[in-house]
Protein backbone atom coordinates (compact mmCIF):
# COMPACT_ATOMS: atom_id res chain seq x y z
CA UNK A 1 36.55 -66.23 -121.45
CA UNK A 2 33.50 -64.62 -119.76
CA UNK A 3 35.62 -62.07 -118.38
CA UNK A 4 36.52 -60.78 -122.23
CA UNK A 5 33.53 -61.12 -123.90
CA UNK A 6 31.98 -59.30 -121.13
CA UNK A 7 34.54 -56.43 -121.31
CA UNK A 8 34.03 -57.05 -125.17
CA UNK A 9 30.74 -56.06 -124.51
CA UNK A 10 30.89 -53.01 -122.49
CA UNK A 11 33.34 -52.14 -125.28
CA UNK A 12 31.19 -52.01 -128.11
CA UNK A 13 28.01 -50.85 -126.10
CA UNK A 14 30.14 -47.71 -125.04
CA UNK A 15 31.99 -47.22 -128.43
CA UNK A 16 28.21 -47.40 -130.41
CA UNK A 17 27.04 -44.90 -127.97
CA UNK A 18 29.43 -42.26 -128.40
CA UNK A 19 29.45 -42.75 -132.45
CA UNK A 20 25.75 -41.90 -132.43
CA UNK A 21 26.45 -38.33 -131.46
CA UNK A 22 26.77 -35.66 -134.42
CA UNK A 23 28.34 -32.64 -135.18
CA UNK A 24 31.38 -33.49 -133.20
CA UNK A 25 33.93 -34.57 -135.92
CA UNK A 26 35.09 -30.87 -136.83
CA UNK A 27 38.11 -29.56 -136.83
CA UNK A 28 36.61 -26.54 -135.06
CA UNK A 29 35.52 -29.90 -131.51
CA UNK A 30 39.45 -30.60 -131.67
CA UNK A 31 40.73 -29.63 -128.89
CA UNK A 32 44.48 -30.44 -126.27
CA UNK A 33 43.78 -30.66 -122.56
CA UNK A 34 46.22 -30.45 -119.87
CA UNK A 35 45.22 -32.51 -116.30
CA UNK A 36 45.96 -32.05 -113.03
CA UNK A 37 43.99 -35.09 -111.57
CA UNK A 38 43.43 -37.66 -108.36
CA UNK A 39 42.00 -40.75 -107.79
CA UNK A 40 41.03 -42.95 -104.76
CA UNK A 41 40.50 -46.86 -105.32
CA UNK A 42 39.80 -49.86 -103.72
CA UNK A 43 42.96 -51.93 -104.49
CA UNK A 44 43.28 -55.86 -104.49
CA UNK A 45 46.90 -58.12 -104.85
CA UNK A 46 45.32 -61.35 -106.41
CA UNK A 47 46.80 -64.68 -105.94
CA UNK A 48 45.16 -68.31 -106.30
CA UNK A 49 47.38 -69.54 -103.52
CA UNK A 50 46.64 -66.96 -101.25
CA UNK A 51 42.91 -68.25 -102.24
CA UNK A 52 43.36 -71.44 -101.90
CA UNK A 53 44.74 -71.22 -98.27
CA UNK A 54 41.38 -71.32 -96.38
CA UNK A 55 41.03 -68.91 -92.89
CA UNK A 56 44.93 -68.74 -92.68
CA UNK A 57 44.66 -66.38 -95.57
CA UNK A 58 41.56 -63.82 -96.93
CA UNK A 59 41.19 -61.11 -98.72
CA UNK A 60 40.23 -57.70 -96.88
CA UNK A 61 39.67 -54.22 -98.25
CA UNK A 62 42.14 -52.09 -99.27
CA UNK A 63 42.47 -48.22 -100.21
CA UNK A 64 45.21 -46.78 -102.57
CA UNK A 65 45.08 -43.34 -104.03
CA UNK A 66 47.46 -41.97 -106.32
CA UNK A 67 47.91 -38.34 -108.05
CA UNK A 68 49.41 -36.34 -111.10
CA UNK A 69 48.84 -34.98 -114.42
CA UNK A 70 47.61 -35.44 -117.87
CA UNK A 71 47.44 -34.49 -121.13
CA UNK A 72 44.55 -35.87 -123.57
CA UNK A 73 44.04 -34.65 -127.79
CA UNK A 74 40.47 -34.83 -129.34
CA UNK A 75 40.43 -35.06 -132.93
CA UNK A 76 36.57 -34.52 -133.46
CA UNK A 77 34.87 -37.22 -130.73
CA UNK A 78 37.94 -39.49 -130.53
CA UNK A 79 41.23 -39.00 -129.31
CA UNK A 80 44.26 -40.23 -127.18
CA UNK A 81 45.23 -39.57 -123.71
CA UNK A 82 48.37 -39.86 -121.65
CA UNK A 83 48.77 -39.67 -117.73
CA UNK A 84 51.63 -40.04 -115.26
CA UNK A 85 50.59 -40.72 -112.06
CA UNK A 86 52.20 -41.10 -108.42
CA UNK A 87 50.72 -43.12 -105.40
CA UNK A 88 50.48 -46.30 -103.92
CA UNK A 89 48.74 -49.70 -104.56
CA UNK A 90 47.43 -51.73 -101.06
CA UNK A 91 46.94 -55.41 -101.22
CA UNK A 92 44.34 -56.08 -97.74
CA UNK A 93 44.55 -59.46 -95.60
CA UNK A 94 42.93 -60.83 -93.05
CA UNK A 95 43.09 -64.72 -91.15
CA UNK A 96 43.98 -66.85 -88.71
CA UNK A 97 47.12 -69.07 -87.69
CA UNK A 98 46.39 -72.30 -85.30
CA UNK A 99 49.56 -72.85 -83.25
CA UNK A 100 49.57 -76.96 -83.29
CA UNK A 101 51.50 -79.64 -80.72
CA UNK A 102 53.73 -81.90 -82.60
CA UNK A 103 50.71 -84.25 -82.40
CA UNK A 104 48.58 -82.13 -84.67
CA UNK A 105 46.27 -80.48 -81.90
CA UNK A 106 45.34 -77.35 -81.87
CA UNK A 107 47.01 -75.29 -78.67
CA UNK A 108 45.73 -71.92 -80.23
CA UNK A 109 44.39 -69.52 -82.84
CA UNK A 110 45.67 -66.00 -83.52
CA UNK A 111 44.01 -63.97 -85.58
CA UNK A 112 45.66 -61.24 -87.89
CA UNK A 113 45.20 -58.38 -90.31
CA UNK A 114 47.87 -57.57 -92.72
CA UNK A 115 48.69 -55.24 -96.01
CA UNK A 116 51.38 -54.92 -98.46
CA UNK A 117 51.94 -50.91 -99.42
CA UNK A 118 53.39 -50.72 -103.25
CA UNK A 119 54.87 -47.14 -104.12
CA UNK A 120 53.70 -47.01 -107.57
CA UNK A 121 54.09 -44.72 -110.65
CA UNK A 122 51.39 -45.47 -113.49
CA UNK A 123 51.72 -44.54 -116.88
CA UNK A 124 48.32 -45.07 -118.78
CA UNK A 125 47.93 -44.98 -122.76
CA UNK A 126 44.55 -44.53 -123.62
CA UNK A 127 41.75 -44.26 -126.22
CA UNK A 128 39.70 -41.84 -126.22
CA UNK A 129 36.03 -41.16 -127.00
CA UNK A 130 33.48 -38.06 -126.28
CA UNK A 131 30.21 -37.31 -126.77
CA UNK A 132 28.39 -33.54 -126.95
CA UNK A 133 26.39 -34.49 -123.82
CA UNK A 134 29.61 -34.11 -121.68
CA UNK A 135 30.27 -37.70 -121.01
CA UNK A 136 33.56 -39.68 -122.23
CA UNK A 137 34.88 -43.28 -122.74
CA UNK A 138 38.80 -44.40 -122.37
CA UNK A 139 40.34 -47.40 -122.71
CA UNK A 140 44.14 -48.57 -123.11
CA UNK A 141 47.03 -50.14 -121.52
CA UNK A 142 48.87 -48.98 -118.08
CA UNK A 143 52.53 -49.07 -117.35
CA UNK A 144 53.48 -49.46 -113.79
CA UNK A 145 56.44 -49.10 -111.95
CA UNK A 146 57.18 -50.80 -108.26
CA UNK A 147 59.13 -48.13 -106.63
CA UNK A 148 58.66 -50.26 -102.70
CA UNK A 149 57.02 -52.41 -101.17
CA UNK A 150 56.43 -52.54 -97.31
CA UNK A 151 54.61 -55.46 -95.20
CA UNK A 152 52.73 -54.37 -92.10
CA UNK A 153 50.69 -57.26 -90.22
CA UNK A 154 48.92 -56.70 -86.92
CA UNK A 155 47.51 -59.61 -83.88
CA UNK A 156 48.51 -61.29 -80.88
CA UNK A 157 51.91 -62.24 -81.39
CA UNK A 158 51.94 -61.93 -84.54
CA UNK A 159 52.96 -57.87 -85.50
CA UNK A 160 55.84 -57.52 -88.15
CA UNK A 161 57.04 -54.62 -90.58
CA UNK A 162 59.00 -55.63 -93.30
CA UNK A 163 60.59 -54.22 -96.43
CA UNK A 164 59.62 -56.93 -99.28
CA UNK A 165 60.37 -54.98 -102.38
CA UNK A 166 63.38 -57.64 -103.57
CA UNK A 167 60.31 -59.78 -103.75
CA UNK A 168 57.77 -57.77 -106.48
CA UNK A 169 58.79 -57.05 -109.77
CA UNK A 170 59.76 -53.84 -110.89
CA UNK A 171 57.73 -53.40 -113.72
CA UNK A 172 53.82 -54.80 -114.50
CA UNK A 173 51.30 -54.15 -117.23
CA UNK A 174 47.61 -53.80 -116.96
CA UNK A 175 44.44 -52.84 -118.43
CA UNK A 176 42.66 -49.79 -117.98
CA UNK A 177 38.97 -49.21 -118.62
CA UNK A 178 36.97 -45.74 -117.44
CA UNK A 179 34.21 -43.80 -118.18
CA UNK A 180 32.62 -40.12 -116.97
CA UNK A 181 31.39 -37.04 -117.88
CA UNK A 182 32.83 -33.15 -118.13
CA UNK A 183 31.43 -30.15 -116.12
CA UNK A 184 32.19 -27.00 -117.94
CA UNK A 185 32.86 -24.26 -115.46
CA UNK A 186 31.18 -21.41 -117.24
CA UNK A 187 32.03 -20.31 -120.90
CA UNK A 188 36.06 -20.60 -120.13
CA UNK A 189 38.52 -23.24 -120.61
CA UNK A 190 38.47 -24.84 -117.41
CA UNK A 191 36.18 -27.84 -116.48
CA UNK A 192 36.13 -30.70 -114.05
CA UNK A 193 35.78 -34.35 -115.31
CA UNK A 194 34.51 -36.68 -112.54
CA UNK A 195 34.26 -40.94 -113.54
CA UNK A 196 35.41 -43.87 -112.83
CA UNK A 197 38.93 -46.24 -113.60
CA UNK A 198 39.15 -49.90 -113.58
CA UNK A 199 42.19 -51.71 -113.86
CA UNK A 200 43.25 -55.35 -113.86
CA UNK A 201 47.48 -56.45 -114.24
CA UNK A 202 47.76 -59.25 -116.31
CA UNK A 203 51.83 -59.77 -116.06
CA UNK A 204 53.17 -61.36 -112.89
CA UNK A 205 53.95 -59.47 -109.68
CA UNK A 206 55.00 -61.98 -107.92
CA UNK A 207 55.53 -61.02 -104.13
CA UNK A 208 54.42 -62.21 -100.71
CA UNK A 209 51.20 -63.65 -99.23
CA UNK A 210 49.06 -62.70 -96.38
CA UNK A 211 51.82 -63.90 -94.02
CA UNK A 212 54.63 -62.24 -95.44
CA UNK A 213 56.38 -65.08 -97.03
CA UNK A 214 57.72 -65.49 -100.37
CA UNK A 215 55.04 -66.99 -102.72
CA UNK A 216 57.55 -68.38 -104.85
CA UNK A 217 58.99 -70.81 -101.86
CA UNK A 218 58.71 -74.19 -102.81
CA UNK A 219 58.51 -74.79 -99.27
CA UNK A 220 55.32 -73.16 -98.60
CA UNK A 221 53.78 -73.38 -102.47
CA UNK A 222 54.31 -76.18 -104.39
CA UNK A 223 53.48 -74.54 -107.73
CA UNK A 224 54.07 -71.06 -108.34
CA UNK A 225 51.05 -68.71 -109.63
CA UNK A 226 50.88 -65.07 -110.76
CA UNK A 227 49.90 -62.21 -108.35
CA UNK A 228 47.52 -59.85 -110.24
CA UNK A 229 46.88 -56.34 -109.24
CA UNK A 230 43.44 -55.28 -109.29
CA UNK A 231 42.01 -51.41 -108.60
CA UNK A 232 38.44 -49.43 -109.19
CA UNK A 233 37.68 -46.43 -108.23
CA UNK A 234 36.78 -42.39 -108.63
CA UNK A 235 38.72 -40.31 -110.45
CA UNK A 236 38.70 -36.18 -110.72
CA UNK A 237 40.60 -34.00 -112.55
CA UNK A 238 40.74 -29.92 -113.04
CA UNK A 239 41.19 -29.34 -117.20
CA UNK A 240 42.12 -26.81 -118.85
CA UNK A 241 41.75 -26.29 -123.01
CA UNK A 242 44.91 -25.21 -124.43
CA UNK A 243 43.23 -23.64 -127.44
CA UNK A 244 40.37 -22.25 -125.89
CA UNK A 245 38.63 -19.44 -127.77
CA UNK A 246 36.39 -17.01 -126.26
């Protein structure tokens, strides 16, 4: 609940700001945009088992990046914006394993660091708002698409490379939320926009944990939780104004 009324928030506080702007509601501010844009984020697979599991299993940064184009209508200051997008999303582990005697003692600890690699197309929806100042407000939901996944883990005795996709779905939803600003370049129609994309999945995953295994084995988790994928980062795109006029 403090999660959405905080986004709430942020919400209103952006969409206020960007109504107080004038002038901007002409047909002569409409304007169509095609993007050729990039983006690199720090990129999270979120599980309350994996967080639950102590040192065997943490967390550890993570960097996906992912590329493609856009296309975005004003209407005055609002409008809608639609991008399809190619790259990959990196869950990050770290942790360590104690090897145990069949009386419980502890012969050993290896330590680890492992990542699961999802291929990923994107396909965000958004809501758009602009202000005369340069700076802009989106927010809307985000298709994805699981194309692969591949497990890499690294330590002493402990190195594997695995193909998991059977395990993730194929398809998740999430929620996008950005904000940045537009350099014109010059009296033309090409400008850069520069800001930053968060993004949270709330649909199910599913997948592996930090050791690889299934995290929908009864064996290892007695209840079964969602995986959530979580990403912020930078994005930058070249634009160019379709109906530019000199």
């Amino acid at each position: 609940m403090k999660k959405v009324t905080l986004i709430s928030i942020l919400v209103f506080s952006c969409t206020g700001l960007f109504s107080q702007e004038k002038g901007v509601g002409s047909a002569s501010h409409n304007s169509f945009e095609l993007q050729g844009k990039g983006s690199i984020n720090s990129t999270w697979l979120l599980n309350n088992n994996i967080s639950d599991a102590g040192d065997e299993q943490n967390y550890a940064n993570a960097w996906g990046f992912n590329y493609g184009l856009g296309f975005n209508a004003y209407f005055g200051k609002t409008g809608v914006g639609l991008d399809v997008l190619m790259g990959n999303h990196i869950g990050g582990y770290t942790g360590t394993v104690e090897n145990k005697d069949t009386a419980g003692l502890i012969l050993n600890k290896e330590h680890y660091r492992s990542n699961v690699n999802l291929s990923v197309i994107q396909i965000p929806l958004m809501f758009k708002l602009r202000a005369t100042f340069g700076g802009y407000f989106e927010v809307g939901p985000q298709f994805n698409m699981v194309s692969s996944a591949k497990y890499h883990r690294t330590g002493s005795g402990l190195n594997a490379d695995t193909t998991v996709t059977s395990y993730y779905s194929n398809t998740y939803f999430s929620a996008l939320l950005g904000l940045g600003y537009k350099f014109k370049l010059g009296g033309g129609p090409l400008s850069i926009d520069a800001g930053l994309r968060f993004n949270y999945g709330f649909t199910d995953l599913k997948g592996v944990d930090a050791l690889g295994r299934d995290l929908s084995n009864a064996f290892f988790y007695k209840k079964t939780v969602a995986t959530n994928a979580a990403a912020g980062g930078v994005v930058v795109a070249l634009t160019y104004q379709l109906n530019h006029k000199k």
